[in-house]
C-alpha atoms as a PDB file:
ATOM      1  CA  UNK A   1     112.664   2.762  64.452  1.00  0.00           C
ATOM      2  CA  UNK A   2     116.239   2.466  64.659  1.00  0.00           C
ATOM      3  CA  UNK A   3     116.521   3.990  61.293  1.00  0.00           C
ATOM      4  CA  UNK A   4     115.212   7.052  62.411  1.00  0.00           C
ATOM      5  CA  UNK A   5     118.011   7.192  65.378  1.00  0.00           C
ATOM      6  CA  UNK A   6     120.441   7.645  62.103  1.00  0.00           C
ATOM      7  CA  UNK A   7     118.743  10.422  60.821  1.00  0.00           C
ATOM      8  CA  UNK A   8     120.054  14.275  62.591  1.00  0.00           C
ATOM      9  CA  UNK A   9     117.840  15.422  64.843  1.00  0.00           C
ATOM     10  CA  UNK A  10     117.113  18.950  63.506  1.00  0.00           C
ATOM     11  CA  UNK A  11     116.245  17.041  59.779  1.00  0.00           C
ATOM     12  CA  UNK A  12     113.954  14.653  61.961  1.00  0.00           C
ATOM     13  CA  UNK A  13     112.248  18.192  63.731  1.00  0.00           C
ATOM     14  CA  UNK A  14     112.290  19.336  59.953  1.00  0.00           C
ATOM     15  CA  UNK A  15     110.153  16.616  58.519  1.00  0.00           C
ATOM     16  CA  UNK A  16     107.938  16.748  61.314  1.00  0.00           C
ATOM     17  CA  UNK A  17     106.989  20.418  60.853  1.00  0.00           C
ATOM     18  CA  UNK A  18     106.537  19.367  57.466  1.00  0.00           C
ATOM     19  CA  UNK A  19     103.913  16.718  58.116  1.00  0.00           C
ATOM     20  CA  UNK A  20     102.324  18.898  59.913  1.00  0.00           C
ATOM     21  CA  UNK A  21     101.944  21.690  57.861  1.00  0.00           C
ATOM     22  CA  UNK A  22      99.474  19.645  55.850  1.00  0.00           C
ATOM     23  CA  UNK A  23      96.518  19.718  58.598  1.00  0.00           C
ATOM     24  CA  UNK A  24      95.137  22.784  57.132  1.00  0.00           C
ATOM     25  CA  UNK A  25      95.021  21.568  53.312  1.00  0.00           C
ATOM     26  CA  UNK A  26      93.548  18.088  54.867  1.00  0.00           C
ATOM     27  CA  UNK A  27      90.989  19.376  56.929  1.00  0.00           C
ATOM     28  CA  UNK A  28      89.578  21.787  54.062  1.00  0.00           C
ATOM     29  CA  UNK A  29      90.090  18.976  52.046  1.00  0.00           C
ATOM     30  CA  UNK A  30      86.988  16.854  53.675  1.00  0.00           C
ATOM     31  CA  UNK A  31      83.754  16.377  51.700  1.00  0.00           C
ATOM     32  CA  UNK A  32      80.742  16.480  53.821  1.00  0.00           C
ATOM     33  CA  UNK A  33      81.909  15.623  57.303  1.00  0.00           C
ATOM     34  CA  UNK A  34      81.279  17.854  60.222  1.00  0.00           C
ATOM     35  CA  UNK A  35      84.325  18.794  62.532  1.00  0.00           C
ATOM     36  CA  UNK A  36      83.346  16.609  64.887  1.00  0.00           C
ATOM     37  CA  UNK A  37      83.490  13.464  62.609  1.00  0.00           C
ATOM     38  CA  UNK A  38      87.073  14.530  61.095  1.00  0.00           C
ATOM     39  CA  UNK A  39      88.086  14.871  64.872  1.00  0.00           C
ATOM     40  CA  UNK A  40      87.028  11.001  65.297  1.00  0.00           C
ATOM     41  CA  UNK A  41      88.222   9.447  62.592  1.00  0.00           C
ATOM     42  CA  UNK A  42      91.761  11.915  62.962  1.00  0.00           C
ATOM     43  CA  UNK A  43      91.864  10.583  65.937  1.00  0.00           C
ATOM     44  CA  UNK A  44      91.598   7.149  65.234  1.00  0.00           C
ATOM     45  CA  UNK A  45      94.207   6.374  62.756  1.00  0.00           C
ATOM     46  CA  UNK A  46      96.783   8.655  64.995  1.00  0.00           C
ATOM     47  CA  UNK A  47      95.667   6.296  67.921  1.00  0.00           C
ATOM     48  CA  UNK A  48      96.606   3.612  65.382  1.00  0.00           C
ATOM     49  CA  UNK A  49     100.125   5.337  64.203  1.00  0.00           C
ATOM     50  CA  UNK A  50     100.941   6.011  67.898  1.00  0.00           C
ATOM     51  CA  UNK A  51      99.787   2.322  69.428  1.00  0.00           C
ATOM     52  CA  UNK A  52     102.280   0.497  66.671  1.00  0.00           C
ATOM     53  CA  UNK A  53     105.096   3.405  67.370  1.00  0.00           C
ATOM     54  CA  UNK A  54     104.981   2.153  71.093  1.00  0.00           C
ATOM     55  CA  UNK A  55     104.878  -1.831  71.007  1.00  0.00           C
ATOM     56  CA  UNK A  56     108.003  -1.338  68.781  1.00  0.00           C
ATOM     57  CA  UNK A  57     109.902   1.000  70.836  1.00  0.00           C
ATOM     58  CA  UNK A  58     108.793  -0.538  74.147  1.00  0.00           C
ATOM     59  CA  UNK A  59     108.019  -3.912  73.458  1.00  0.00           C
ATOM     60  CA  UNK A  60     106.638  -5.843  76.400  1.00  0.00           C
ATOM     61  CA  UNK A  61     107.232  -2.751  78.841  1.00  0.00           C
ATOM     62  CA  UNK A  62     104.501  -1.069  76.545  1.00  0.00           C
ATOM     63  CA  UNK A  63     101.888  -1.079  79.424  1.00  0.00           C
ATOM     64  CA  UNK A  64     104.488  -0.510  81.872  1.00  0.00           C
ATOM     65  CA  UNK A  65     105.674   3.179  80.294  1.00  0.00           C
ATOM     66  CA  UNK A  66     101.807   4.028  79.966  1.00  0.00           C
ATOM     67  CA  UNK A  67     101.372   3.543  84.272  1.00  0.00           C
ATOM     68  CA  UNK A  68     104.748   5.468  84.961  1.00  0.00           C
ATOM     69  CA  UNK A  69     103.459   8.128  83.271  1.00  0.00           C
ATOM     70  CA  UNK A  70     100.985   8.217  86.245  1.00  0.00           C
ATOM     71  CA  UNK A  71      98.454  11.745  86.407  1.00  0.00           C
ATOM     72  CA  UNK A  72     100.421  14.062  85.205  1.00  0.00           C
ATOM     73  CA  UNK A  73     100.917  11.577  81.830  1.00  0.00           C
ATOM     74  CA  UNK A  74      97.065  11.536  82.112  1.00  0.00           C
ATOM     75  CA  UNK A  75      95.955  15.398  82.672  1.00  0.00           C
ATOM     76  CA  UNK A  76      98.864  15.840  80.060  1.00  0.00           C
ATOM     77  CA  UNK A  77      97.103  13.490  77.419  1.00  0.00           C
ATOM     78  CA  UNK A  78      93.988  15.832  78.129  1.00  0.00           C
ATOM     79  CA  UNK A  79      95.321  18.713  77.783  1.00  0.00           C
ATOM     80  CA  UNK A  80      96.603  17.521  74.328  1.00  0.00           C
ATOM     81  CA  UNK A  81      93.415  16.263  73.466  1.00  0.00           C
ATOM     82  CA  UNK A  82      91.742  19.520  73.452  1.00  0.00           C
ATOM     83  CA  UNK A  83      94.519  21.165  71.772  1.00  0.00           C
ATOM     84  CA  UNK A  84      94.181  17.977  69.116  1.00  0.00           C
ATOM     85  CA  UNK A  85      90.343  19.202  69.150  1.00  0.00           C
ATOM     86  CA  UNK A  86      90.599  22.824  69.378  1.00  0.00           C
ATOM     87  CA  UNK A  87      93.036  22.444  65.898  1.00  0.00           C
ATOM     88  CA  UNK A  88      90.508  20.614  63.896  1.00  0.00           C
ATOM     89  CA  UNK A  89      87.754  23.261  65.230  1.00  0.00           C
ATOM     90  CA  UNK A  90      89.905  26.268  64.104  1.00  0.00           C
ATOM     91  CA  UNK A  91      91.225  24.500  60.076  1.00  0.00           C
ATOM     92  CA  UNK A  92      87.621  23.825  59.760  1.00  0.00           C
ATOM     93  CA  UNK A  93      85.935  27.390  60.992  1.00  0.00           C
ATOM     94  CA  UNK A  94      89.045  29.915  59.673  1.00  0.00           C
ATOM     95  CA  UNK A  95      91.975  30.210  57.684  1.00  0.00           C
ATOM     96  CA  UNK A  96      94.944  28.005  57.446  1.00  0.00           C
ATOM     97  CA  UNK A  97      97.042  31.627  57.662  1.00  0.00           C
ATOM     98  CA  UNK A  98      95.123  32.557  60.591  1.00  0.00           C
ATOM     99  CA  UNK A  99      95.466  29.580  62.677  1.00  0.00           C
ATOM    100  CA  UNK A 100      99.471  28.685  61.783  1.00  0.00           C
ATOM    101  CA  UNK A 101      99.941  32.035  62.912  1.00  0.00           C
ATOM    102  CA  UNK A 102      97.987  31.924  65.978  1.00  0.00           C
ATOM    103  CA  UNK A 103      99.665  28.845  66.740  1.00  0.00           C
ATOM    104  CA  UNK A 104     103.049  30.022  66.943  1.00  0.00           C
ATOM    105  CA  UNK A 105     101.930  31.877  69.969  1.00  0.00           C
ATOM    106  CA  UNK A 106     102.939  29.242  72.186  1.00  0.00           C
ATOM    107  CA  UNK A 107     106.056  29.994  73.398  1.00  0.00           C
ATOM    108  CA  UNK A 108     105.256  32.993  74.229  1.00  0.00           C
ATOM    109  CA  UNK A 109     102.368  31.800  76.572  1.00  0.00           C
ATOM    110  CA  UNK A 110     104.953  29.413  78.067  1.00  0.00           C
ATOM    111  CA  UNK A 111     106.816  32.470  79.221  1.00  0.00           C
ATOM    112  CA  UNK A 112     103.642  33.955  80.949  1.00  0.00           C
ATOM    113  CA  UNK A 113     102.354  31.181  82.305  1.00  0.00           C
ATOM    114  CA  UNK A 114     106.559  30.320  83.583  1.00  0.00           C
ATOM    115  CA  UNK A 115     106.257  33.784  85.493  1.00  0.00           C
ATOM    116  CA  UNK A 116     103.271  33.179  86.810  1.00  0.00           C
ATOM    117  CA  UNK A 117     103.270  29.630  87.541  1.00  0.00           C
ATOM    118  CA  UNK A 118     107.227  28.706  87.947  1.00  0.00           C
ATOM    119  CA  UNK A 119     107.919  31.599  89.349  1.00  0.00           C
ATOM    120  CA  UNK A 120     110.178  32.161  86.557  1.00  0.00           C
ATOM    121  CA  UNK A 121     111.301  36.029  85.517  1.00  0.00           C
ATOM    122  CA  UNK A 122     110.098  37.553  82.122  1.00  0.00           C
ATOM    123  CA  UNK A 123     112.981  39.581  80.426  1.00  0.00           C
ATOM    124  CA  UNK A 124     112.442  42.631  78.830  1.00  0.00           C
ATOM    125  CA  UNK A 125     113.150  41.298  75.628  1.00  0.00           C
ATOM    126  CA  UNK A 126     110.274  38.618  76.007  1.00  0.00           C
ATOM    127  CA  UNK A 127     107.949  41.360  76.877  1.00  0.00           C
ATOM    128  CA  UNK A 128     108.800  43.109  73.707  1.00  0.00           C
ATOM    129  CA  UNK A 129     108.403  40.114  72.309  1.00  0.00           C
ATOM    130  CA  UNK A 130     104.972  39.418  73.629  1.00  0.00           C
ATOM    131  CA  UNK A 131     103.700  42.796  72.992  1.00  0.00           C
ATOM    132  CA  UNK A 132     104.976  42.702  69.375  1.00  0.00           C
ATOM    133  CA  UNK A 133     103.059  39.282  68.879  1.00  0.00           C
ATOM    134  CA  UNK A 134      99.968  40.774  70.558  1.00  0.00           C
ATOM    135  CA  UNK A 135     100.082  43.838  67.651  1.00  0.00           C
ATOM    136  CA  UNK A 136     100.643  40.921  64.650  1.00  0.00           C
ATOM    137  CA  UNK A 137      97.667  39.210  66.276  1.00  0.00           C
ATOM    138  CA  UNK A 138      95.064  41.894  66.478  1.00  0.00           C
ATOM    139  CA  UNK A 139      95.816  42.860  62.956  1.00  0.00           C
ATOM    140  CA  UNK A 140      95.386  39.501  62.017  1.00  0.00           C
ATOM    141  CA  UNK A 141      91.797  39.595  63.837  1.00  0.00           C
ATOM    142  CA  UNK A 142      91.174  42.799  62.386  1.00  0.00           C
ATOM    143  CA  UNK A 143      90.269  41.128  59.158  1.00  0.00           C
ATOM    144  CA  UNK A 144      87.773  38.344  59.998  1.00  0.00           C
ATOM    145  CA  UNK A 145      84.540  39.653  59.362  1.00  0.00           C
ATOM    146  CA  UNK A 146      82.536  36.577  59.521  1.00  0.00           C
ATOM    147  CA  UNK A 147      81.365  35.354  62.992  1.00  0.00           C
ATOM    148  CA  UNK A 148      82.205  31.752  62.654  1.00  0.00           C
ATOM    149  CA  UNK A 149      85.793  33.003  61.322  1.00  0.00           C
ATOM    150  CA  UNK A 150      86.485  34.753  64.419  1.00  0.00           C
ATOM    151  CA  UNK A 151      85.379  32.033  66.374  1.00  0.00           C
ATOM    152  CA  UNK A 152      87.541  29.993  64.483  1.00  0.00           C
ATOM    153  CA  UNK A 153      89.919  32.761  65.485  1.00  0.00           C
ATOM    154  CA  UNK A 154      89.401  32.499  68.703  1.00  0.00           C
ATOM    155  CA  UNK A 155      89.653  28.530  69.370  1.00  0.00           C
ATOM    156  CA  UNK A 156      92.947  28.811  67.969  1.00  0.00           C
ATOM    157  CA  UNK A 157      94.237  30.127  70.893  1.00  0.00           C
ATOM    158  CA  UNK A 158      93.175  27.208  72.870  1.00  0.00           C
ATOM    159  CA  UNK A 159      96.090  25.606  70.805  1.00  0.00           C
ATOM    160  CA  UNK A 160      99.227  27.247  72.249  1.00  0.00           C
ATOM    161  CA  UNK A 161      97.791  27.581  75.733  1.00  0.00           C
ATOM    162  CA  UNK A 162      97.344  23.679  75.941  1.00  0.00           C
ATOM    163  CA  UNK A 163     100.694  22.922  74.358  1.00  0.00           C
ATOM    164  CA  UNK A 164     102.414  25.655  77.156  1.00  0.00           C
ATOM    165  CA  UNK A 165     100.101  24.131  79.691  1.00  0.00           C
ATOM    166  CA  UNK A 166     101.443  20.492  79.024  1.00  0.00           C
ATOM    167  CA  UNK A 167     105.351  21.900  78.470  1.00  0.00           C
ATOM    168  CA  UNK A 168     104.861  23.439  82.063  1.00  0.00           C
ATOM    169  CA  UNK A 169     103.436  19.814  83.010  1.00  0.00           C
ATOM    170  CA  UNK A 170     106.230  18.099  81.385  1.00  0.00           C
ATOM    171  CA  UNK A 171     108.665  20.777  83.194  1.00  0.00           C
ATOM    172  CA  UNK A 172     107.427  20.216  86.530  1.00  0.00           C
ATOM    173  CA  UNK A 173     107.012  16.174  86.401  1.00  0.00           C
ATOM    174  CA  UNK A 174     110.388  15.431  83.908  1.00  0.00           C
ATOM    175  CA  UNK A 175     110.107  12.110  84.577  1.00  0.00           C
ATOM    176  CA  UNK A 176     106.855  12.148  81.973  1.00  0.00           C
ATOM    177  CA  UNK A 177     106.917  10.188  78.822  1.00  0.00           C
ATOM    178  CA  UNK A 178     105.785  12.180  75.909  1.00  0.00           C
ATOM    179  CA  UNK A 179     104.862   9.523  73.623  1.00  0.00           C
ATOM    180  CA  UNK A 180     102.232   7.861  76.114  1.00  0.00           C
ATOM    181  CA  UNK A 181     100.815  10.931  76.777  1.00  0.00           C
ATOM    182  CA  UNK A 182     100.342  11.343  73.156  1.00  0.00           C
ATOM    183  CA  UNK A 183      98.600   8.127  73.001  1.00  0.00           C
ATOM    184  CA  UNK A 184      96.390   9.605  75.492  1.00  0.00           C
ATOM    185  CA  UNK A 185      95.479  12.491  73.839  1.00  0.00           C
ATOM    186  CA  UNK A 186      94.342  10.750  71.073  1.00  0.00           C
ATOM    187  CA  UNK A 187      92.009   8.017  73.085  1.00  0.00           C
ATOM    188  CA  UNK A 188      89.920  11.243  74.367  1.00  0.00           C
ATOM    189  CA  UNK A 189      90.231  13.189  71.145  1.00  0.00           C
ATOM    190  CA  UNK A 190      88.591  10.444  69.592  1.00  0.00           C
ATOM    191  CA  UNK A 191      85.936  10.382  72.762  1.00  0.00           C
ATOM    192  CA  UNK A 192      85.096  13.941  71.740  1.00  0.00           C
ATOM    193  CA  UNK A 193      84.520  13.426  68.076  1.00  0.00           C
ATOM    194  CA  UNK A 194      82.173  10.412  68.849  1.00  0.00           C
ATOM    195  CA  UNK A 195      80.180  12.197  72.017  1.00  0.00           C
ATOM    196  CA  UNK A 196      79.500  15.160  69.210  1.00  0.00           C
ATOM    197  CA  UNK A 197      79.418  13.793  66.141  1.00  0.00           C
ATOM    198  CA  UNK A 198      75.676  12.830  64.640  1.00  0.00           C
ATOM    199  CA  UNK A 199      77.249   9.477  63.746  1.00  0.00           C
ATOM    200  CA  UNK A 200      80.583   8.434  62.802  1.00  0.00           C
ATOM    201  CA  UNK A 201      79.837   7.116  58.954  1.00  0.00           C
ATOM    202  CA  UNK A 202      81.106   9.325  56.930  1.00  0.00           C
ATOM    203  CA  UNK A 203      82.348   8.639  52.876  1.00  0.00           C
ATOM    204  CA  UNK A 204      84.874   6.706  51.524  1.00  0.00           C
ATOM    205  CA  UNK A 205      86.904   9.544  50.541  1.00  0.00           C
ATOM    206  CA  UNK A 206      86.982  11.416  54.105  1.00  0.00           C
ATOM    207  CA  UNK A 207      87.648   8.052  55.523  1.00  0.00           C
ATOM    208  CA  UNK A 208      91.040   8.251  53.866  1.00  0.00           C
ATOM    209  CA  UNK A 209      91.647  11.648  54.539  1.00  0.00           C
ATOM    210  CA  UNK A 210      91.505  10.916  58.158  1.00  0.00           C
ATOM    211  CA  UNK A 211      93.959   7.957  57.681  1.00  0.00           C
ATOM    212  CA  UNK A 212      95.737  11.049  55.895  1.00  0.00           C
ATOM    213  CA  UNK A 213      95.579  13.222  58.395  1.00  0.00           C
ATOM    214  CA  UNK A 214      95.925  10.859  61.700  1.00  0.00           C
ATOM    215  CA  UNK A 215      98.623   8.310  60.324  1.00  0.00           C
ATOM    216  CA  UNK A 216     100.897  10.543  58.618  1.00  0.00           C
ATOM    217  CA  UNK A 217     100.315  14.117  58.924  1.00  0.00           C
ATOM    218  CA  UNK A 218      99.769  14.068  62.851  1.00  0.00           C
ATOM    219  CA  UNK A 219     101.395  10.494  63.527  1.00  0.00           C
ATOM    220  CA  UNK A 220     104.576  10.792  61.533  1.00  0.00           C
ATOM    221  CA  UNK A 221     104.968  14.587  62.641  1.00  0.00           C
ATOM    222  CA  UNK A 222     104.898  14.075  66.230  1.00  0.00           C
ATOM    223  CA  UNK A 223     106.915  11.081  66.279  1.00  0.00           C
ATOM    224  CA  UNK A 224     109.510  12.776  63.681  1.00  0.00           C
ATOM    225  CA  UNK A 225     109.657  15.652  66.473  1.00  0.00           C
ATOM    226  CA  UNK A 226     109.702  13.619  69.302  1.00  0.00           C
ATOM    227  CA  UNK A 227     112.605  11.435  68.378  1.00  0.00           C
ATOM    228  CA  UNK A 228     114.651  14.701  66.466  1.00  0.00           C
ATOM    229  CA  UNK A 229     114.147  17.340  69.716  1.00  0.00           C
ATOM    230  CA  UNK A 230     116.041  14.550  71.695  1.00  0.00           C
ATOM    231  CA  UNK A 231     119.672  15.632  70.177  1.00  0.00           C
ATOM    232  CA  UNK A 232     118.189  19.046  69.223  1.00  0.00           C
ATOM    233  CA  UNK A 233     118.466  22.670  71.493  1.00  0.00           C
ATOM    234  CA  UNK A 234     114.846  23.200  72.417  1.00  0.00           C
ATOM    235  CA  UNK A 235     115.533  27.142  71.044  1.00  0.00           C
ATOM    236  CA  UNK A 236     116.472  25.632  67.826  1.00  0.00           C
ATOM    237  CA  UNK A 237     113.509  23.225  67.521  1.00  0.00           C
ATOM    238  CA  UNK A 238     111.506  26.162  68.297  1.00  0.00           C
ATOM    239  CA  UNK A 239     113.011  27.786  65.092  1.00  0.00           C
ATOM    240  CA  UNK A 240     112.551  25.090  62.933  1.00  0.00           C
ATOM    241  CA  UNK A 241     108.534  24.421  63.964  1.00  0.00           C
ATOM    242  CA  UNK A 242     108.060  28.052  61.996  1.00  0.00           C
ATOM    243  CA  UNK A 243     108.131  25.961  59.284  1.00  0.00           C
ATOM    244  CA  UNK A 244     104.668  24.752  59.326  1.00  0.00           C
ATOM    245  CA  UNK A 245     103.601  27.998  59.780  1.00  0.00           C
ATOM    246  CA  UNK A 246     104.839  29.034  57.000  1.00  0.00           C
ATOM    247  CA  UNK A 247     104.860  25.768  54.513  1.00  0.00           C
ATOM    248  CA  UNK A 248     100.888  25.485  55.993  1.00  0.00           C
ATOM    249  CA  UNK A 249      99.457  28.542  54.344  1.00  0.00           C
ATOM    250  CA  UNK A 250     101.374  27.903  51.026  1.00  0.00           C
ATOM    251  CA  UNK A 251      99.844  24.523  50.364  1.00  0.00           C
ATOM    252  CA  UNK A 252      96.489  25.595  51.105  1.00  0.00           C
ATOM    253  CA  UNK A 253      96.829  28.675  48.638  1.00  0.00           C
ATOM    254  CA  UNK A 254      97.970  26.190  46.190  1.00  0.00           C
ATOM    255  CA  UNK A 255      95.961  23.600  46.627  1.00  0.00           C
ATOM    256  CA  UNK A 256      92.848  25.125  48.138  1.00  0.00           C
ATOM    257  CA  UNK A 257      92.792  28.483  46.868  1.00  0.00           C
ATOM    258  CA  UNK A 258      92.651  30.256  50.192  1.00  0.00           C
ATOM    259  CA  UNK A 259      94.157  33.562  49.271  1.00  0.00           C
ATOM    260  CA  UNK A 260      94.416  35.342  53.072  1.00  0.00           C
ATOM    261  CA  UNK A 261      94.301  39.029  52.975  1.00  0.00           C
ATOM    262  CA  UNK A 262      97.117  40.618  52.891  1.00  0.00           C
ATOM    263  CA  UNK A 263      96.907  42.346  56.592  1.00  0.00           C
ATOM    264  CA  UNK A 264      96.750  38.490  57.592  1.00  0.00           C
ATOM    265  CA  UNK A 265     100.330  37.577  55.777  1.00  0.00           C
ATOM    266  CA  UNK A 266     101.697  40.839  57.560  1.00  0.00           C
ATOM    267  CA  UNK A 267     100.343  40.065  61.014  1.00  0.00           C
ATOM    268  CA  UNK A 268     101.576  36.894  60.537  1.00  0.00           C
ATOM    269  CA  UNK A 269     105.142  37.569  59.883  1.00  0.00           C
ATOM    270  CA  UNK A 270     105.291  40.085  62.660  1.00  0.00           C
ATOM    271  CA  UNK A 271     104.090  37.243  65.448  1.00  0.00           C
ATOM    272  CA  UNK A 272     106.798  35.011  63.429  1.00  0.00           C
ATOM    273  CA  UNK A 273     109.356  37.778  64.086  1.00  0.00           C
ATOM    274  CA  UNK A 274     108.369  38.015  67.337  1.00  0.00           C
ATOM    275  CA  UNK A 275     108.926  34.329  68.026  1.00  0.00           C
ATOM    276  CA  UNK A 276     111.771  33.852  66.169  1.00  0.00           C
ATOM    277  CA  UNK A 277     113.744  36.799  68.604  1.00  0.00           C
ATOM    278  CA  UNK A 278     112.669  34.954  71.383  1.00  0.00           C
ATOM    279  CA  UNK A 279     113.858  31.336  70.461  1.00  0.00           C
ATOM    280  CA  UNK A 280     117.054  33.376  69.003  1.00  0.00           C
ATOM    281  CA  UNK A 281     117.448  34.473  72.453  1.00  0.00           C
ATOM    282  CA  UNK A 282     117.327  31.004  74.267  1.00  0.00           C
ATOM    283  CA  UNK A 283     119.662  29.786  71.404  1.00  0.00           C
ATOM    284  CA  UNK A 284     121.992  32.332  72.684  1.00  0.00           C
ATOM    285  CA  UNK A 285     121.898  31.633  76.071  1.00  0.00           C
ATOM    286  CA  UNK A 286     121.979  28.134  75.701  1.00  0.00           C
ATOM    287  CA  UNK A 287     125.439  28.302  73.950  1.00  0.00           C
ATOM    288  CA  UNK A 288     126.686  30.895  76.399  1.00  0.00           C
ATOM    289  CA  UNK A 289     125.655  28.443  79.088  1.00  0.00           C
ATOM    290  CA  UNK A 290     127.804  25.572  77.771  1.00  0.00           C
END
């Protein structure tokens, strides 16, 4: 992993948004397996990714870094998990537009949950902000006509509210190792899939898309991110995570042929905007700050 340490930061954020931005294709991707069993066997390989990621970076103090990490590093790695959960839910049930977009909600939730939580004050640019994201979104919602797509719709929000939740944790306990907790997540993700899932044997093919999807798309990208936000301004990172939102929908219109409906790209763009004032307004401060 040292080579990685060589790499910039914001190029390391950069090719972890782009890993990412495959879940969507991935997920629609699967042939025959229920949600449930992509969950599991996602889970699994990321477990894998994540357990090797450790014993190299820790070494013998592997077990040691996992205890410090103590109950917040464990409600964390919960919290995850049903964000980890809630994503495969939403790829499978709606668009890949849909719930990249929805996603990007989540810094805006961490400012709402900040005020009310942290005690922290909401400008009035971040309530424009907010409110502006709140009209992209109900446009977006506007469009899915299907009951299991706005389900799908719905459980997408479950992402950015656990990853705010477990920033807020992470805020409040700094002494909280992300990359344990991320190990974690992905022991009860993989609890879920096999408590709901009919039965775990799946084909062949989906077998490898979940070594897809856990090893490299999910693995990789978080440990990309988590090494590159380290010499990166969290505004900045913030900026440079829109890129799975926007790389996401693309590859499933290309390789998937999900065409979203137009009112969905427009929506979409104006919760982007929205976001991308807000982390240009941290960036600011942050450099006035200096």
């Amino acid at each position: 992993m040292n080579l990685l340490k060589n790499i910039p930061g914001p190029f390391l954020v950069f090719l972890g948004a782009v890993s990412l931005s495959f879940g969507g294709l991935i997920v629609k991707s699967f042939e025959g397996s229920t949600l449930w069993q992509i969950l599991f066997w996602r889970s699994v390989f990321f477990i894998l990714v994540i357990s090797i990621f450790l014993f190299i970076s820790y070494k013998k103090t592997v077990f040691s870094a996992l205890y410090k990490s103590g109950l917040p590093g464990l409600v964390g790695g919960i919290i995850l998990s049903v964000g980890f959960a809630s994503y495969v839910f939403a790829m499978y049930e709606t668009t890949v537009a849909n719930a990249n977009f929805i996603i990007q909600t989540q810094t805006l939730f961490l400012a709402i949950f900040g005020y009310f939580f942290l005690k922290e004050t909401i400008s009035k640019l971040t309530l424009f902000c907010i409110f502006l994201a709140i009209s992209g979104i109900l446009l977006m919602l506007g469009t899915s006509i299907s009951p299991g797509q706005m389900t799908g719709n719905l459980v997408a929000f479950i992402m950015p509210i656990s990853f705010a939740v477990l920033i807020l944790i992470v805020r409040k306990f700094p002494e909280v190792d992300m990359i344990p907790l991320q190990l974690v997540a992905g022991i009860f993700a993989m609890i879920i899939g096999l408590l709901l899932s009919p039965t775990i044997i799946v084909s062949s093919k989906d077998i490898f898309l979940g070594f897809l999807a856990g090893f490299f798309q999910v693995g990789f990208g978080f440990i990309f991110i988590t090494i590159g936000a380290r010499s990166t301004p969290a505004a900045f990172v913030g900026i440079i995570m829109l890129t799975e939102a926007v790389l996401g929908p693309f590859w499933a219109w290309m390789f998937a042929n999900e065409n979203p409906p137009l009112t969905v790209l427009i929506g979409g763009s104006i919760v982007i905007t929205a976001v991308v004032i807000q982390f240009l307004n941290k960036f600011i401060k942050e450099k006035q700050s200096l």
